[in-house]
Protein backbone atom coordinates (compact mmCIF):
# COMPACT_ATOMS: atom_id res chain seq x y z
CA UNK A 1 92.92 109.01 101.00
CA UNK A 2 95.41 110.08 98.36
CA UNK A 3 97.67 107.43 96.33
CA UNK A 4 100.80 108.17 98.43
CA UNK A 5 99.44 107.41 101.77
CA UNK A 6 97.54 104.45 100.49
CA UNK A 7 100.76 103.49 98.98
CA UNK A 8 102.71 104.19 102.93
CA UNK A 9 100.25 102.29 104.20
CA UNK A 10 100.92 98.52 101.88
CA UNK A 11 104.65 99.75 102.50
CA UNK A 12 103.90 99.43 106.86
CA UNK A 13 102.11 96.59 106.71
CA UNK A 14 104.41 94.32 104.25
CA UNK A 15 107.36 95.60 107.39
CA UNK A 16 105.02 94.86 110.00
CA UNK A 17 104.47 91.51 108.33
CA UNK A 18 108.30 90.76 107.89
CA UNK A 19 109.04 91.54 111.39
CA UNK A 20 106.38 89.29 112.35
CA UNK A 21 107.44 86.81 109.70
CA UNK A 22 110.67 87.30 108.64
CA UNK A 23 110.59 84.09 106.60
CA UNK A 24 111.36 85.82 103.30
CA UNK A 25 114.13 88.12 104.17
CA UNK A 26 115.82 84.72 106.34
CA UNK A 27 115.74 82.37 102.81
CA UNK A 28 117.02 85.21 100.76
CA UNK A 29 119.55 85.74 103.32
CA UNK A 30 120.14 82.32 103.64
CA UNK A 31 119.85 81.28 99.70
CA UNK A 32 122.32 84.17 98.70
CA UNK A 33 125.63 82.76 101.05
CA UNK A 34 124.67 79.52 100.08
CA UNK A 35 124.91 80.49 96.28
CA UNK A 36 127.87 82.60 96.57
CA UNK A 37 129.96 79.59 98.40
CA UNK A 38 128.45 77.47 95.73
CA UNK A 39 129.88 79.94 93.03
CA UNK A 40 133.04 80.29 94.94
CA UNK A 41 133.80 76.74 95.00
CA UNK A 42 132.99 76.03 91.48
CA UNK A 43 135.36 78.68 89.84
CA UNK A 44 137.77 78.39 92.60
CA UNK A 45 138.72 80.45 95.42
CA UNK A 46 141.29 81.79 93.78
CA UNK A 47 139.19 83.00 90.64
CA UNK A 48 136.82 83.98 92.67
CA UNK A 49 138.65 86.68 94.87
CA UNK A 50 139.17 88.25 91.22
CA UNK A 51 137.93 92.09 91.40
CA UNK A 52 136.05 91.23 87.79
CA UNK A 53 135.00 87.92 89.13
CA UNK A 54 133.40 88.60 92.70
CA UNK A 55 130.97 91.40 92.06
CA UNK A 56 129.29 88.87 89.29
CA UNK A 57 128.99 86.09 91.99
CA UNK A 58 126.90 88.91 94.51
CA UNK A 59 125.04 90.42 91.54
CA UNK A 60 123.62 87.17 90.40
CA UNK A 61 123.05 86.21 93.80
CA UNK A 62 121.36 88.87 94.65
CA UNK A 63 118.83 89.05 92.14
CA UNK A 64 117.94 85.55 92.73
CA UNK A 65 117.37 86.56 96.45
CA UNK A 66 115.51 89.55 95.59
CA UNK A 67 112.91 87.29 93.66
CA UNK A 68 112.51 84.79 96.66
CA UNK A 69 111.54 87.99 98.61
CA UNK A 70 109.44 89.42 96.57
CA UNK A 71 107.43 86.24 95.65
CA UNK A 72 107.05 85.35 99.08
CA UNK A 73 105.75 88.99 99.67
CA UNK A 74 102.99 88.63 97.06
CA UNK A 75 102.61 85.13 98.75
CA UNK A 76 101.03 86.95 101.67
CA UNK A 77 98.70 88.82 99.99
CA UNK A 78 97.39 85.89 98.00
CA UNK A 79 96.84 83.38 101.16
CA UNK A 80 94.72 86.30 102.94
CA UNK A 81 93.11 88.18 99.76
CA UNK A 82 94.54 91.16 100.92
CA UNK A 83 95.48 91.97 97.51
CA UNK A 84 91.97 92.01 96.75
CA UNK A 85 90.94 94.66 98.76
CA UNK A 86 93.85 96.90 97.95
CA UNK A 87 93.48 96.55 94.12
CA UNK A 88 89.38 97.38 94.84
CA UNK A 89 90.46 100.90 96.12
CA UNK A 90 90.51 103.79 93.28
CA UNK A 91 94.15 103.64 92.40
CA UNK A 92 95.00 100.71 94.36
CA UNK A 93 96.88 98.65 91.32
CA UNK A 94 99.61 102.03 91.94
CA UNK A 95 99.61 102.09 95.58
CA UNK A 96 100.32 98.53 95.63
CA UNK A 97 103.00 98.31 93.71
CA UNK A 98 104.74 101.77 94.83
CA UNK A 99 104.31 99.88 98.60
CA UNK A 100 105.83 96.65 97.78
CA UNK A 101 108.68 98.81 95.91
CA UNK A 102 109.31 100.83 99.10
CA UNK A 103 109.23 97.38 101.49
CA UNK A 104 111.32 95.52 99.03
CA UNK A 105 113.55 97.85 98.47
CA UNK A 106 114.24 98.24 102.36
CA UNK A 107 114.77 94.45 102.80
CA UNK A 108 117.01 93.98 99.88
CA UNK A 109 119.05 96.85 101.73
CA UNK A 110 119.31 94.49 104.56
CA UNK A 111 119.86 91.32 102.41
CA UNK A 112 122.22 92.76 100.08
CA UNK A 113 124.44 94.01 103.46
CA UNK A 114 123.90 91.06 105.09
CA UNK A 115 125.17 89.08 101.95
CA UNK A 116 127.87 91.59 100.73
CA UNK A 117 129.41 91.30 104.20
CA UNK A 118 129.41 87.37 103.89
CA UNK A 119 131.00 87.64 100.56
CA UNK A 120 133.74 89.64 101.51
CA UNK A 121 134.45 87.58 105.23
CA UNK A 122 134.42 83.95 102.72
CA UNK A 123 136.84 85.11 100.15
CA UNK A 124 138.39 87.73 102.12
CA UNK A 125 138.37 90.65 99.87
CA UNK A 126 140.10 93.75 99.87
CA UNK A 127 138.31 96.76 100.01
CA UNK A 128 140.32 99.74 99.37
CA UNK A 129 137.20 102.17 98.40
CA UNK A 130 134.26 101.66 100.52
CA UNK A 131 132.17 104.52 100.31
CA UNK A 132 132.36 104.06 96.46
CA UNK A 133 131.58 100.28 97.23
CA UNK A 134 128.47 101.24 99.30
CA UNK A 135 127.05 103.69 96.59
CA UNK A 136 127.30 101.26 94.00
CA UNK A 137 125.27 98.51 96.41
CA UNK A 138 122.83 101.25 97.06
CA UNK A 139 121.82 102.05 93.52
CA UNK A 140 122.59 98.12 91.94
CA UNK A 141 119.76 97.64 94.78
CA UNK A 142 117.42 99.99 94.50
CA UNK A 143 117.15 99.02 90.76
CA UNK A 144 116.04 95.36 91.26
CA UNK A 145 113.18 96.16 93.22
CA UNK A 146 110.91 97.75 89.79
CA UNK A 147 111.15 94.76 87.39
CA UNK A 148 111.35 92.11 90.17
CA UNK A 149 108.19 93.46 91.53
CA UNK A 150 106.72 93.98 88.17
CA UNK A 151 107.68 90.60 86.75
CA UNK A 152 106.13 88.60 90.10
CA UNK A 153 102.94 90.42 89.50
CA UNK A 154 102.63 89.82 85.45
CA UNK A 155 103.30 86.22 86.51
CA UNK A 156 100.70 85.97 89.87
CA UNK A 157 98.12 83.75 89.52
CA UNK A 158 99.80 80.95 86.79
CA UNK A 159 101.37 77.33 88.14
CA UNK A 160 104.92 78.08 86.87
CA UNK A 161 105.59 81.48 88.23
CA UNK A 162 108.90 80.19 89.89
CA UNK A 163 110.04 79.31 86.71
CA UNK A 164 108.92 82.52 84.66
CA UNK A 165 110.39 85.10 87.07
CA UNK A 166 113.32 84.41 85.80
CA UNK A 167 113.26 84.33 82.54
CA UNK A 168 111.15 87.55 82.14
CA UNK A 169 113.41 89.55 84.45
CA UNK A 170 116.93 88.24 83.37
CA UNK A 171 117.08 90.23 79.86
CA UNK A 172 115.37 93.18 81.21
CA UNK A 173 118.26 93.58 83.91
CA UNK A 174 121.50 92.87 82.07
CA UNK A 175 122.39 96.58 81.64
CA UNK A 176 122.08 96.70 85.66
CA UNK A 177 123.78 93.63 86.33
CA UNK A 178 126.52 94.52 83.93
CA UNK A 179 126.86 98.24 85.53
CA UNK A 180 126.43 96.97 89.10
CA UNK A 181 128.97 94.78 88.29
CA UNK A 182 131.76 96.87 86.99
CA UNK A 183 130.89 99.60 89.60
CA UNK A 184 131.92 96.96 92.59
CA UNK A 185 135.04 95.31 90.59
CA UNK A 186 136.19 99.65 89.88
CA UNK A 187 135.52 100.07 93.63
CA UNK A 188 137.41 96.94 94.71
CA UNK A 189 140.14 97.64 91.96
CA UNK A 190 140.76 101.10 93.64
CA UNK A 191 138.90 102.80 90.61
CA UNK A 192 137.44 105.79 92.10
CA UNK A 193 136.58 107.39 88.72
CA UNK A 194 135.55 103.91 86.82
CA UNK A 195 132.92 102.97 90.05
CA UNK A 196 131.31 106.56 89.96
CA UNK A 197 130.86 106.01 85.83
CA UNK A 198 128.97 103.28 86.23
CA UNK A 199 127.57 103.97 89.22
CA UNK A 200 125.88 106.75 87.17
CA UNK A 201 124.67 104.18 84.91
CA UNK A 202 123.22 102.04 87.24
CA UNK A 203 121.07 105.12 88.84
CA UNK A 204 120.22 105.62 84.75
CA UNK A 205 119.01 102.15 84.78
CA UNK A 206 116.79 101.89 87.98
CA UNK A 207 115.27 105.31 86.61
CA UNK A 208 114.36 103.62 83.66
CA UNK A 209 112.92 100.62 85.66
CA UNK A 210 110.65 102.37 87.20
CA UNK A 211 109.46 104.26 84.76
CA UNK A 212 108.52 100.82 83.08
CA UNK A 213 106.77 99.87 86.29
CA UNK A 214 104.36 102.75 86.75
CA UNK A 215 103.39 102.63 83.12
CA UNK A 216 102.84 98.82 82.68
CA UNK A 217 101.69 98.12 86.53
CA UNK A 218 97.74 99.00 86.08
CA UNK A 219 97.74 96.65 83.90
CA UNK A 220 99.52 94.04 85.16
CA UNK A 221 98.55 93.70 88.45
CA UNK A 222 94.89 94.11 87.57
């Protein structure tokens, strides 16, 4: 069995598992509105509604929300040893972590839709570009996904992994949470040229991410 299909495989079974317990992708859901009505009423509704101002609120948000999936992912694999198995398997440390970034990466789709439609229906935003909107989601998304699943694996097996999750993935991400950011305000702006710029950026960014992953992951994981 090749590295790919091994890698398929972890991917099918972490859905099958969410479907059957979609505990993680309901608290991220649920933890993101709460934190972006949280954000929203601290700054003010008014500040908040701010092109420059909202996209920060759902970047943050989401990033927190993509590390309460993940964890509770790699949750799964601890309470059955599953992990075990998969990491005995010639190349398994790879097909792991290329699985959980295919099944993370398709429920932070759904979270981050779920919780950029939220956002927009609480502060009532206008959105005069959304296919540039959805692009920059799309790639701010699928950039999380290689450091969050890296950083939740450097950090499996020790007490205060809640606590170092964040820490080690916060610097790492700035440059996409700083692009993601000013690709949703150029999009919400009516920037058409602005949100593809750094739009580009962000797709630089998650390339770079996962070219991190693959060559630290062995290691990591193992």
């Amino acid at each position: 069995m090749n590295g790919v299909k091994r890698a398929w495989l972890v991917a099918a079974r972490e859905a099958r598992a969410e479907v059957r317990q979609p505990d993680g992708v309901v608290a991220a859901v649920t933890f993101m509105a709460v934190l972006v009505l949280l954000e929203s009423l601290i700054v003010g509704p008014a500040t908040a509604r701010q092109s420059a101002v909202a996209p920060a609120l759902y970047w943050i948000a989401l990033l927190f929300a993509a590390i309460v999936t993940t964890t509770r992912s790699f949750d799964r694999e601890l309470e059955d040893d599953a992990i075990d198995a998969v990491l005995a398997l010639p190349g398994g440390a790879d097909a792991l972590y290329a699985g959980k970034l295919v099944a993370l990466a398709g429920s932070l789709v759904v979270v981050a839709f779920v919780g950029g439609l939220l956002e927009v229906v609480f502060l009532d935003l206008a959105v005069p570009l959304p296919l540039h909107l959805a692009l920059a989601t799309l790639l701010g998304v699928l950039a999380l996904p290689p450091i969050v699943v890296l950083d939740v694996a450097l950090t499996l097996r020790l007490r205060a992994r809640a606590a170092l999750v964040p820490i080690l993935a916060l610097p790492v991400l700035v440059p996409q949470l700083v692009a993601g950011t000013n690709a949703v305000s150029a999009a919400l702006s009516g920037d058409p040229s602005g949100s593809l710029a750094w739009s580009g950026l962000l797709l630089a960014a998650g390339l770079a991410y996962a070219a991190i992953g693959i060559i630290l992951v062995p290691t990591a994981i193992e």
